[in-house]
C-alpha atoms as a PDB file:
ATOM      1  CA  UNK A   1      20.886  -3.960  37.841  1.00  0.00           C
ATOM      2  CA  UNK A   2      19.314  -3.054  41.591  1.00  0.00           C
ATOM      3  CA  UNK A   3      15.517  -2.451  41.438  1.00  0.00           C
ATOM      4  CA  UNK A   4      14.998   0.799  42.429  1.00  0.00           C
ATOM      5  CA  UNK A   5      13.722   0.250  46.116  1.00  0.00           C
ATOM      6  CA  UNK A   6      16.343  -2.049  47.297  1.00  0.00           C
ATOM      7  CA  UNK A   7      18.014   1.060  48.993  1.00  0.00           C
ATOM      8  CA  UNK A   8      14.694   2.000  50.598  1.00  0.00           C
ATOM      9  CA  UNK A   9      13.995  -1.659  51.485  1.00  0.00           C
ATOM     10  CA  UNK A  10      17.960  -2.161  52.699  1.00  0.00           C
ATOM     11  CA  UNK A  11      17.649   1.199  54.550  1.00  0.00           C
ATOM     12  CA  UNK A  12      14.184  -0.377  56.709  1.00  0.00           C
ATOM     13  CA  UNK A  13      16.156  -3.579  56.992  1.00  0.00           C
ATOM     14  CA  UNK A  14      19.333  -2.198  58.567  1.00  0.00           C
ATOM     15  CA  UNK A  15      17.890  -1.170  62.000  1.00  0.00           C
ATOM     16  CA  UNK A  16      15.818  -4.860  62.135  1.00  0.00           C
ATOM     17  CA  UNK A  17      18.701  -6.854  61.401  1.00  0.00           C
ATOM     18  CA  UNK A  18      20.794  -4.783  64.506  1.00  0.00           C
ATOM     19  CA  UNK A  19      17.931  -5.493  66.694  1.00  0.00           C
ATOM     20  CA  UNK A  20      18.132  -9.038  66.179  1.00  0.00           C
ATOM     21  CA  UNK A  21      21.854  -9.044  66.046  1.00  0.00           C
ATOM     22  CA  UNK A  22      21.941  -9.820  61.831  1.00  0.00           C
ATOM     23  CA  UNK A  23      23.464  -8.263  59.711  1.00  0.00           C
ATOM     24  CA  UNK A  24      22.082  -7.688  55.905  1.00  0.00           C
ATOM     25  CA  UNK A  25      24.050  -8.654  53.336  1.00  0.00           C
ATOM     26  CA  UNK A  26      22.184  -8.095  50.119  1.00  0.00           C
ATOM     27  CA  UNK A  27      19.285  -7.505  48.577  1.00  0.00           C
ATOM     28  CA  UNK A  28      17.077  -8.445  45.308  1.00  0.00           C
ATOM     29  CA  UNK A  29      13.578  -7.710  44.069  1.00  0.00           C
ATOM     30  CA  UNK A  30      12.654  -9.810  41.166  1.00  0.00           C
ATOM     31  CA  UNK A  31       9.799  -8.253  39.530  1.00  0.00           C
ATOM     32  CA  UNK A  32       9.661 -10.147  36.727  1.00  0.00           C
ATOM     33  CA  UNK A  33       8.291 -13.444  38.850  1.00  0.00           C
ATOM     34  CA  UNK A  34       4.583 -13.426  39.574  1.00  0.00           C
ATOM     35  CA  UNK A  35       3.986 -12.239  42.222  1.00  0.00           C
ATOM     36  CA  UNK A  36       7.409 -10.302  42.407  1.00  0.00           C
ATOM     37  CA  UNK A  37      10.043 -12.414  44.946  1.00  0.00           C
ATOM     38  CA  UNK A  38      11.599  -9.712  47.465  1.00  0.00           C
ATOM     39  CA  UNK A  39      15.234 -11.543  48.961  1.00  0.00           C
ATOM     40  CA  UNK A  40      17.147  -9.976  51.719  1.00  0.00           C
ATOM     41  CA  UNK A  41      20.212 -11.710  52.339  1.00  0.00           C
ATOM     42  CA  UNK A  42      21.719 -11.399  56.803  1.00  0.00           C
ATOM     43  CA  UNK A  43      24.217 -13.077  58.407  1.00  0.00           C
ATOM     44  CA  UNK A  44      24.163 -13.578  62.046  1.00  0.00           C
ATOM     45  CA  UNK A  45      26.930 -11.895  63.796  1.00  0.00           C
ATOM     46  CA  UNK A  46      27.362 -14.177  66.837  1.00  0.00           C
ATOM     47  CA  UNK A  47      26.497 -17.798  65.399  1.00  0.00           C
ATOM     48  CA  UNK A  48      25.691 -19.799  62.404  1.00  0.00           C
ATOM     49  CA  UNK A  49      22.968 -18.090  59.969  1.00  0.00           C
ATOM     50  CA  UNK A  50      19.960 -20.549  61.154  1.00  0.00           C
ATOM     51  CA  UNK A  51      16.236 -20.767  59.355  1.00  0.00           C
ATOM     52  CA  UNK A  52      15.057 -19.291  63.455  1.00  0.00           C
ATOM     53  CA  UNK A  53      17.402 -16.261  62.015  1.00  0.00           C
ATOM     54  CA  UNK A  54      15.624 -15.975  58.774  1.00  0.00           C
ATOM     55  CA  UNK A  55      12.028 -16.431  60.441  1.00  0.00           C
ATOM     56  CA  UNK A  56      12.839 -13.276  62.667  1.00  0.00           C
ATOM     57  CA  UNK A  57      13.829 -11.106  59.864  1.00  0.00           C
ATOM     58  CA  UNK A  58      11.578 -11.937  57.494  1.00  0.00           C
ATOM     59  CA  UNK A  59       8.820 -11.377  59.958  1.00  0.00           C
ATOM     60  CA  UNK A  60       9.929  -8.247  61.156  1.00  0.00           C
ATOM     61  CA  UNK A  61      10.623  -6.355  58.140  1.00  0.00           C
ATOM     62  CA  UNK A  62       7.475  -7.707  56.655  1.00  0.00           C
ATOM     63  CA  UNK A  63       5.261  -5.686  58.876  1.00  0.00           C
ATOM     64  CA  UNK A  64       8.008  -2.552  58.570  1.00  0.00           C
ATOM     65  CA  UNK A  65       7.378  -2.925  55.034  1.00  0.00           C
ATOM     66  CA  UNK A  66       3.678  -3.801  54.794  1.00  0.00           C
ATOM     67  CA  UNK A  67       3.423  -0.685  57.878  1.00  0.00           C
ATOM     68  CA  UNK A  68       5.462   1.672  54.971  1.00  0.00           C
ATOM     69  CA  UNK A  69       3.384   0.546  51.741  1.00  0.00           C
ATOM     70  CA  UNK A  70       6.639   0.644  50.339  1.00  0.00           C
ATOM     71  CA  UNK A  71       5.780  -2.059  47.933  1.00  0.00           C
ATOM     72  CA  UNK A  72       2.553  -1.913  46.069  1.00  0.00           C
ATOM     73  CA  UNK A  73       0.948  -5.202  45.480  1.00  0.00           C
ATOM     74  CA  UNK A  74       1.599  -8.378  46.719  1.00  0.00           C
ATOM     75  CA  UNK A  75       5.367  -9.579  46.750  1.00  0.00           C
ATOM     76  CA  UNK A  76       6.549 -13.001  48.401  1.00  0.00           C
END
């Protein structure tokens, strides 16, 4: 079963991941794990998925989401 936000958190992610010429995948928020694990899966569009890829994104759509307060709490 999807958590709740993941549509919120997919719809913030969409417009990142076109930016950076990703595309997102999935998503899961586990929040039974202390603290709660947020995953959102891309795939780059033009080459290989690299860790640079993953680095951009997750960077990114941490300060959309930390900007939002989407998530209360602390989340990894």
């Amino acid at each position: 079963m999807n958590h709740p936000l993941i549509p919120k958190i997919v719809e913030l992610a969409l417009p990142i991941a076109e930016d950076l010429s990703l595309e997102v995948v999935g998503a899961v928020f586990q929040t039974n794990k202390q603290p709660p694990v947020l995953r959102v899966d891309i795939r780059n569009l033009e080459n290989e998925t690299g860790l640079d890829d993953c680095e951009r994104m997750s960077r990114t759509l941490e300060k959309t989401l930390d900007e939002s307060d989407l998530i209360p709490g602390s989340y990894v």
